[in-house]
Protein backbone atom coordinates (compact mmCIF):
# COMPACT_ATOMS: atom_id res chain seq x y z
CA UNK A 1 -8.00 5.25 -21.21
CA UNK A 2 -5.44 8.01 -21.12
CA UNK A 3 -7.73 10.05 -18.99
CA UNK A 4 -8.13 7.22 -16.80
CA UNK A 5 -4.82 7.22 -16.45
CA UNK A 6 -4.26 10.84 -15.94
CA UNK A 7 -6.55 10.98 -13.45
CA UNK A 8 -4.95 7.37 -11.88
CA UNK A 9 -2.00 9.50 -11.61
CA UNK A 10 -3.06 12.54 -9.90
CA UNK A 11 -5.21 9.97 -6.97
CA UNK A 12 -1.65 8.27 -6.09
CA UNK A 13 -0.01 11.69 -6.16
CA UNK A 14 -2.47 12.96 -4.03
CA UNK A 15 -2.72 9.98 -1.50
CA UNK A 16 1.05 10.08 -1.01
CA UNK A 17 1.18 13.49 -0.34
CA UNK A 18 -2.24 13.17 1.77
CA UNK A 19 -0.27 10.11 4.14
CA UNK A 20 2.88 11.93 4.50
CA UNK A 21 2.02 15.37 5.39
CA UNK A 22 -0.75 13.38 7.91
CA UNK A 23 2.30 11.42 9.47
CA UNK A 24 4.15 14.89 9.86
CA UNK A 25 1.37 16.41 11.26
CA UNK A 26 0.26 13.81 13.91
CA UNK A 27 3.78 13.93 14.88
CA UNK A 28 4.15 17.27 15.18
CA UNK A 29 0.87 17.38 17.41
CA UNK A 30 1.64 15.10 19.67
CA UNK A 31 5.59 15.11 20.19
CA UNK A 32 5.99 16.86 23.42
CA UNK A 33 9.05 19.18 22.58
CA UNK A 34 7.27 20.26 19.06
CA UNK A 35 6.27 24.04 18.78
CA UNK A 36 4.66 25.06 15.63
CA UNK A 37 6.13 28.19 13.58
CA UNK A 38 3.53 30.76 12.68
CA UNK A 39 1.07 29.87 10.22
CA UNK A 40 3.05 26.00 10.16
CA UNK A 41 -0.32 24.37 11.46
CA UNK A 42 -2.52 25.96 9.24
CA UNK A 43 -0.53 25.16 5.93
CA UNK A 44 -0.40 21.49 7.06
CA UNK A 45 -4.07 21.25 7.50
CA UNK A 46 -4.42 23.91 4.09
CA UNK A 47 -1.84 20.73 2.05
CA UNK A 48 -3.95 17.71 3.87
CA UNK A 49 -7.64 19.21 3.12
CA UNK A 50 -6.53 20.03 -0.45
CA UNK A 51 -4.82 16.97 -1.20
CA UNK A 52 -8.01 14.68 0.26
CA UNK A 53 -10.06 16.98 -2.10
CA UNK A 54 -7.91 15.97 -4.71
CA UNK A 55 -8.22 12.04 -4.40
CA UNK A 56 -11.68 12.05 -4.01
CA UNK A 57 -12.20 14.00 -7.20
CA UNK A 58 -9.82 11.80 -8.98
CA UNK A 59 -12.09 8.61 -8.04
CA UNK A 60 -14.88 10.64 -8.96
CA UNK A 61 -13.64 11.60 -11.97
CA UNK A 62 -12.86 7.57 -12.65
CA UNK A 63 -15.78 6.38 -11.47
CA UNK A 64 -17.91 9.29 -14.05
CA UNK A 65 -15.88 7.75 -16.59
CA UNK A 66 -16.76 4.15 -16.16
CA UNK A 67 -20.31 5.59 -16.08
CA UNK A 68 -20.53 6.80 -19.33
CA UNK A 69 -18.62 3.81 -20.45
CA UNK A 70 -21.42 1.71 -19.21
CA UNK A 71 -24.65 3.67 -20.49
CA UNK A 72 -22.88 3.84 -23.93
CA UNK A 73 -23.41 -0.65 -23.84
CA UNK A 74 -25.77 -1.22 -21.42
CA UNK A 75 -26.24 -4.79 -22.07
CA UNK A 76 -22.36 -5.34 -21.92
CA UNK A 77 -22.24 -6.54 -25.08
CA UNK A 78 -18.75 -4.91 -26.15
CA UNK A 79 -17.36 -7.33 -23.91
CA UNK A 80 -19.62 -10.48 -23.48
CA UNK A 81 -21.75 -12.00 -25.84
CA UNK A 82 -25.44 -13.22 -25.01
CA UNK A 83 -26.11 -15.43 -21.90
CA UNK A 84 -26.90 -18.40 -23.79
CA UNK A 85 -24.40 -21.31 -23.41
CA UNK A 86 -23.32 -19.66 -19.87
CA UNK A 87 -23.83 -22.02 -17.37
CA UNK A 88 -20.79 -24.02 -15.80
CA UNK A 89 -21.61 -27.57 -17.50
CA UNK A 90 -21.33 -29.10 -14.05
CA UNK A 91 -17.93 -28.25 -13.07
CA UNK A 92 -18.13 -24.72 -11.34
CA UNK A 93 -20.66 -23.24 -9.26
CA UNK A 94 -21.15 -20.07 -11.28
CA UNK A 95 -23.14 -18.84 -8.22
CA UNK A 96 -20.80 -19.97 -5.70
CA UNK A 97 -18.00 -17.91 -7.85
CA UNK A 98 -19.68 -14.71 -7.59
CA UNK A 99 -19.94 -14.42 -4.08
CA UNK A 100 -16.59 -15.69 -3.57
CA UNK A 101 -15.83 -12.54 -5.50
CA UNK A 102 -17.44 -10.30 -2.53
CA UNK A 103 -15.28 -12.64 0.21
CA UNK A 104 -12.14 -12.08 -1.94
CA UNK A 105 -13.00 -8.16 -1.74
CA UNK A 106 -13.35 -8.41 1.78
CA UNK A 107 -10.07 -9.85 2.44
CA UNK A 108 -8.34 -7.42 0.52
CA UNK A 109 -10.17 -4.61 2.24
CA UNK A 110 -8.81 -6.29 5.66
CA UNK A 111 -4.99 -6.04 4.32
CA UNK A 112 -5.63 -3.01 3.34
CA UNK A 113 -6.85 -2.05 6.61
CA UNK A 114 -3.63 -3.63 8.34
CA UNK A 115 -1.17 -2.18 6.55
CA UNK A 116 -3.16 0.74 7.58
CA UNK A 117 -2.98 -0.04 11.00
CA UNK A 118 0.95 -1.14 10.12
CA UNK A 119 1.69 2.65 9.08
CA UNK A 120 -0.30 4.06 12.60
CA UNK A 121 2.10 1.53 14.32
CA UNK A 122 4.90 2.99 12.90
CA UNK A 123 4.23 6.01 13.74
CA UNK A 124 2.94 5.50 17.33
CA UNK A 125 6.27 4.09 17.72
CA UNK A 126 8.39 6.95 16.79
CA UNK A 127 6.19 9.15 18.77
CA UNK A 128 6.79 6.64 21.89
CA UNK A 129 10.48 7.16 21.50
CA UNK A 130 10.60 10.41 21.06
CA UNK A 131 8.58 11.17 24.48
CA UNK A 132 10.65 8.75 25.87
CA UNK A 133 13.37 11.05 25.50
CA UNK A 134 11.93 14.07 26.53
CA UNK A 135 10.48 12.06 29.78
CA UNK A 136 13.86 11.03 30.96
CA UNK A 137 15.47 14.96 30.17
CA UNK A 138 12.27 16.14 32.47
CA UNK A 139 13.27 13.49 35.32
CA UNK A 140 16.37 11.74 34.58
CA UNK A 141 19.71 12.21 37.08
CA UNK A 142 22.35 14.33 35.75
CA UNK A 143 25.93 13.70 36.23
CA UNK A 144 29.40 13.91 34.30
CA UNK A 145 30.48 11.82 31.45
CA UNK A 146 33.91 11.49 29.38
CA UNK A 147 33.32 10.42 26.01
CA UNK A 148 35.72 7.83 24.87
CA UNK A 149 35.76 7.49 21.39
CA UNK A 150 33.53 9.14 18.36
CA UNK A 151 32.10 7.17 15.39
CA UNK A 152 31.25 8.62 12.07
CA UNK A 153 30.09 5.18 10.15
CA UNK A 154 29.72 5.30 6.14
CA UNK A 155 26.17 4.33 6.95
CA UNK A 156 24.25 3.96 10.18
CA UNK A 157 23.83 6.56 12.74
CA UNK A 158 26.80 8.92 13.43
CA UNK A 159 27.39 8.25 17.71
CA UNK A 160 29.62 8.46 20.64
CA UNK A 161 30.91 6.15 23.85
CA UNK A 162 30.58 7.63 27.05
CA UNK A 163 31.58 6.67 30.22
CA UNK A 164 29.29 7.76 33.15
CA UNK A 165 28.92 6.93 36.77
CA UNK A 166 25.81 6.18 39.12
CA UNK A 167 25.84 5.37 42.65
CA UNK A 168 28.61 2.24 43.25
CA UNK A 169 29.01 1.56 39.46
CA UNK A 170 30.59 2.67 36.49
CA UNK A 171 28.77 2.91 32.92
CA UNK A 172 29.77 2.84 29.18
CA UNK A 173 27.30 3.28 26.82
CA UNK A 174 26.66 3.85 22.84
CA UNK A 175 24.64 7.36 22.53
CA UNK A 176 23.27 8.08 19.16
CA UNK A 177 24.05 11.46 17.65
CA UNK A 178 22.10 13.86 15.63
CA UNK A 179 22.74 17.58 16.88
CA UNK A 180 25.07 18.10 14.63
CA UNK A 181 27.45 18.95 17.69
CA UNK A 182 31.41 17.98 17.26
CA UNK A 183 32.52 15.38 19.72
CA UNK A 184 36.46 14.65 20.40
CA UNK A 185 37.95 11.71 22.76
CA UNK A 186 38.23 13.18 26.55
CA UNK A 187 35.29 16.01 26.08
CA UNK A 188 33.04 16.22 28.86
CA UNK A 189 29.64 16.03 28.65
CA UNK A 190 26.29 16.17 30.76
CA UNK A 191 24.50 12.93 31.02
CA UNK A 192 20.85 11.81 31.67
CA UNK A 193 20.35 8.65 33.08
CA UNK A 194 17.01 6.85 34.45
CA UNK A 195 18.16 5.67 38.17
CA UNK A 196 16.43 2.37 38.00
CA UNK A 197 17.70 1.65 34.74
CA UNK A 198 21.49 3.60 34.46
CA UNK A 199 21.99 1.93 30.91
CA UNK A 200 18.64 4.10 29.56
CA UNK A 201 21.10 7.15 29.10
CA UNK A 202 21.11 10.49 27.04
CA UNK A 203 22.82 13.99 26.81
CA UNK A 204 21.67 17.13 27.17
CA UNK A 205 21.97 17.39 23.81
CA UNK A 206 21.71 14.26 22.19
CA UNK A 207 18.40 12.75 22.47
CA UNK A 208 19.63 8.87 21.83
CA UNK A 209 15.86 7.59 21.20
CA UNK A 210 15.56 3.91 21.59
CA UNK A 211 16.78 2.48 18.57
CA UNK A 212 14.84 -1.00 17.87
CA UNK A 213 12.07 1.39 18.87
CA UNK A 214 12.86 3.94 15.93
CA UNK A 215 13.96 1.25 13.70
CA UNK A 216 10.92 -0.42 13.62
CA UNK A 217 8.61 2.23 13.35
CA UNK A 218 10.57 4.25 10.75
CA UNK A 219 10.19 0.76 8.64
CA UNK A 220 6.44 0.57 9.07
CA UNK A 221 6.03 3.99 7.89
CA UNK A 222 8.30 3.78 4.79
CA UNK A 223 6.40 0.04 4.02
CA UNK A 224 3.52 1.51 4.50
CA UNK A 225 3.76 4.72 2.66
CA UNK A 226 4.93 2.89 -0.17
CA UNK A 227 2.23 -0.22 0.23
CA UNK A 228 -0.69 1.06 1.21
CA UNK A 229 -1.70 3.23 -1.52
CA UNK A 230 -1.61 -0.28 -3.87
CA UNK A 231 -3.33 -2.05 -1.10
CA UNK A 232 -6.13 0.47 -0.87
CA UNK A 233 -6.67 0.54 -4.81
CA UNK A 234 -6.44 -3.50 -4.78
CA UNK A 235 -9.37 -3.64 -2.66
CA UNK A 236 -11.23 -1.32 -4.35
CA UNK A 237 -10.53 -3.03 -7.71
CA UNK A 238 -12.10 -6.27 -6.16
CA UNK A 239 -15.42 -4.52 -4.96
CA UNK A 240 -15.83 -2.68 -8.10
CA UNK A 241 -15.19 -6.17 -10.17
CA UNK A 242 -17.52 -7.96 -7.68
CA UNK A 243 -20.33 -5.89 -8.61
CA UNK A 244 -19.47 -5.94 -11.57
CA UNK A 245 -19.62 -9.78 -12.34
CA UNK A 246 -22.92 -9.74 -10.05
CA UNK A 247 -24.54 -7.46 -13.04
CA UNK A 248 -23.46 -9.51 -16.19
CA UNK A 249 -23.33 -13.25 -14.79
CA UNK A 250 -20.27 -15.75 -16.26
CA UNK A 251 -19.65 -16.34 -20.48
CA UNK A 252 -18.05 -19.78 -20.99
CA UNK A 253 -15.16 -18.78 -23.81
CA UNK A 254 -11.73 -20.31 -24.12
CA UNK A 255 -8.49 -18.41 -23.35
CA UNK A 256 -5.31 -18.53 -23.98
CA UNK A 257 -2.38 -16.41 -21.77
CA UNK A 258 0.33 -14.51 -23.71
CA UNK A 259 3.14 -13.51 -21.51
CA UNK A 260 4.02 -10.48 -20.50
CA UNK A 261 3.22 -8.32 -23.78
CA UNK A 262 3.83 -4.65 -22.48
CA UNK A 263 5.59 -5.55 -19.35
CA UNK A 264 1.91 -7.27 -18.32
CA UNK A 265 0.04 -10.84 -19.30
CA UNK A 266 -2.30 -10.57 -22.07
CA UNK A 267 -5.35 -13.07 -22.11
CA UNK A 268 -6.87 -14.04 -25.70
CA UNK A 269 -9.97 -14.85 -25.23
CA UNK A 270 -12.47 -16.57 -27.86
CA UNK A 271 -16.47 -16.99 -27.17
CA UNK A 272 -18.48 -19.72 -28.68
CA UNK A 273 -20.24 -17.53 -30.84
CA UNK A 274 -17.20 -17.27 -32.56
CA UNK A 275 -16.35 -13.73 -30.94
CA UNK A 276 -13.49 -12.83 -29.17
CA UNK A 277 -11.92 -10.14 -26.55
CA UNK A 278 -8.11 -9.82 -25.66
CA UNK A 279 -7.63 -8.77 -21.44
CA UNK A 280 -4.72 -7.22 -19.74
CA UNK A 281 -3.72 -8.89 -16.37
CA UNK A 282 -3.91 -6.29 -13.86
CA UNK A 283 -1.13 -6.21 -10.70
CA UNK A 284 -2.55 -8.55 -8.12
CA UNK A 285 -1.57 -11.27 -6.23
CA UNK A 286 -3.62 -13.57 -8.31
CA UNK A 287 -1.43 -13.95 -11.11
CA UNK A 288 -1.62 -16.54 -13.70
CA UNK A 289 1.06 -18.51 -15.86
CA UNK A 290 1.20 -18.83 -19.42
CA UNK A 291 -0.43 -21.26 -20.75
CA UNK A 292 -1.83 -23.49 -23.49
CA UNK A 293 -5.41 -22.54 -24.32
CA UNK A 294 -8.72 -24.32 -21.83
CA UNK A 295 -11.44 -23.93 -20.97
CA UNK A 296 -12.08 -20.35 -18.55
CA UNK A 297 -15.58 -18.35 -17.92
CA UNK A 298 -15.24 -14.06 -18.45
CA UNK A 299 -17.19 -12.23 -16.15
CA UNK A 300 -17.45 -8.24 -15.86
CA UNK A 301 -16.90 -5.08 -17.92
CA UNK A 302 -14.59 -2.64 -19.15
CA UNK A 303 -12.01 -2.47 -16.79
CA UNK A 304 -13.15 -4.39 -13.92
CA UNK A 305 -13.39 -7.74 -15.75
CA UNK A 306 -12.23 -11.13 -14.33
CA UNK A 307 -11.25 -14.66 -15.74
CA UNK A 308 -12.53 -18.01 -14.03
CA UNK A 309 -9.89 -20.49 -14.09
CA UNK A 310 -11.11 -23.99 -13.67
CA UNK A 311 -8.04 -24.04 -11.52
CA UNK A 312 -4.75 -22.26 -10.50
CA UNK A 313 -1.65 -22.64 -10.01
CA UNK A 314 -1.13 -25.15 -7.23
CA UNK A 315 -4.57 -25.09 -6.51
CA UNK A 316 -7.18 -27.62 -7.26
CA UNK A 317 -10.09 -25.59 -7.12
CA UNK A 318 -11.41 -22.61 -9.37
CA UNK A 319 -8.95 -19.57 -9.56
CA UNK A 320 -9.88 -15.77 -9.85
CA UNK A 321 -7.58 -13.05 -12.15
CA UNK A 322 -8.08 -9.41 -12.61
CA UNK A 323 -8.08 -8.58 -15.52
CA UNK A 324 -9.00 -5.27 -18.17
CA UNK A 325 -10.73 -5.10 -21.41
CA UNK A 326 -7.65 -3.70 -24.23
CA UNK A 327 -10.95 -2.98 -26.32
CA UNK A 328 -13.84 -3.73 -27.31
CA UNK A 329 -15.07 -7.32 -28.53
CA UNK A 330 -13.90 -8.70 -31.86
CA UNK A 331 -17.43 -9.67 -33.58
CA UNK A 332 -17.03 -12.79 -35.99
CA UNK A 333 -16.79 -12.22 -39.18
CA UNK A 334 -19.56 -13.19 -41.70
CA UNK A 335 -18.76 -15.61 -44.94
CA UNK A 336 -19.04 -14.21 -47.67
CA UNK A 337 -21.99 -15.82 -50.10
């Protein structure tokens, strides 16, 4: 488990590093005004190879460890007992259950997969703005401003008010600052305006990138930086316990939740041979309140295990939880003759 762990560790680490050096990068490529230092390019590609490298041998590493795990028992019995007694005494579809499994894997694969798209969003948007910017510098009209006042806000974007003329009109607009150049009421300054629309302004020096623009996709790449890896390793959770649960087939037992022992729910679980198992909830959306003990069917191994609720919370029908063997299975304990 601690290797596990380790090795749970250094995946995240390396995914992290993997999506932000490949947001970087793809911005770097395709912003218009970007020009790469020597050797820049290469040691971005050098950190993204090596840090894809590193992920992948991390899930190997996982996945060799689960291996062995499973041909040490390979008739599951550390965690299940016999098939015997199984079946769903006419309330669940046992069968039904198990493919629901795959469906639930599938859905999680396709938020995955958005947030993914989410995080290329985000970035496609701060790319747009940015080229935005450099378009109207390339083709904008020049002409004299006066800036009016300066604002240095606590938090929020440092800018400045400047007031600009275009043919029969006169213009004050908000322009974003990050050149680190020192404004002061009444300095002059060159301005960039589109002619069709004079209110789509700039400096020469000041880029002023649309800002709902920026906003927006500056918060889909910090949700998805932080969300995705989770997402990704949800979904794979729910293929690997899919498969799982198709190998060993359902064991009737009855459970009862303990709340949150170790900052997680803890799952006591007793078969009717008199043996019993204690599970860890695992983070998912499919949580599951504490309750008194009823009536639940175990399905799985190891760590990709899952509990069949006869039904949820605020649902009527049968209810799926993630859960992880803390050890082996308790055997019962013979009377002494």
């Amino acid at each position: 488990m601690t290797r596990r762990t380790a090795w749970l560790v250094v995946v995240v680490a390396a995914v992290l590093v993997f999506l932000f050096f490949a947001a970087g990068t793809t911005y770097s490529l395709l912003a218009p005004d970007h020009v790469f230092a020597d050797g820049e390019l290469a040691g971005e590609a050098a950190i993204l190879i090596g840090s894809a490298a590193l992920a992948a041998l991390g899930v190997h590493r996982r996945h060799a460890l689960d291996r062995r795990l499973r041909e040490d028992v390979p008739d599951f019995g550390a965690w299940l007992p016999g098939r015997e007694g199984s079946h769903g005494e006419g309330r669940v579809d046992l069968a039904a259950q198990t493919v629901r499994l795959r469906r639930t894997a599938r859905r999680a694969t396709a938020i995955a997969a958005a947030w993914t798209l989410l995080f290329a969003g985000g970035l496609a948007a701060v790319i747009a703005a940015d080229r935005a910017t450099v378009a109207l510098l390339a083709t904008g009209v020049r002409g004299e401003g006066s800036v009016l006042s300066v604002e240095n806000p606590a938090r929020g974007t440092p800018a400045i008010w400047v007031r600009y003329h275009s043919p029969g009109a006169s213009w004050t607009e908000e322009i974003a600052r990050d050149s680190g150049q020192e404004y002061h009421a009444g300095e002059a300054v060159t301005v960039v305006y589109d002619p069709a629309d004079p209110e789509h302004v700039r400096t020469t020096l000041e880029a002023n990138p649309d800002r709902v623009l920026t906003g927006f996709g500056v918060m889909f790449l910090v949700t998805g930086f932080v969300v995705l890896p989770p997402a990704g390793t949800a979904a794979l959770g729910w293929w690997r316990r899919a498969r799982a649960v198709a190998a060993t087939g359902w064991r009737i037992a009855t459970v009862t939740v303990v709340p949150f022992v170790r900052r997680a729910r803890e799952i006591e679980v007793s078969y009717r041979d008199g043996s019993g198992i204690v599970l860890r909830c695992v983070p998912s959306l499919h949580s599951i309140d504490a309750l008194a003990r009823r009536r639940a069917w175990i399905g799985g191994w190891g760590r990709q295990m899952v509990v069949l609720c006869p039904y949820g919370p605020e649902k009527p029908g049968p209810y799926l939880v993630p859960v992880r063997a803390t050890g082996p299975r308790a055997q019962p304990i013979s009377p002494v003759r």
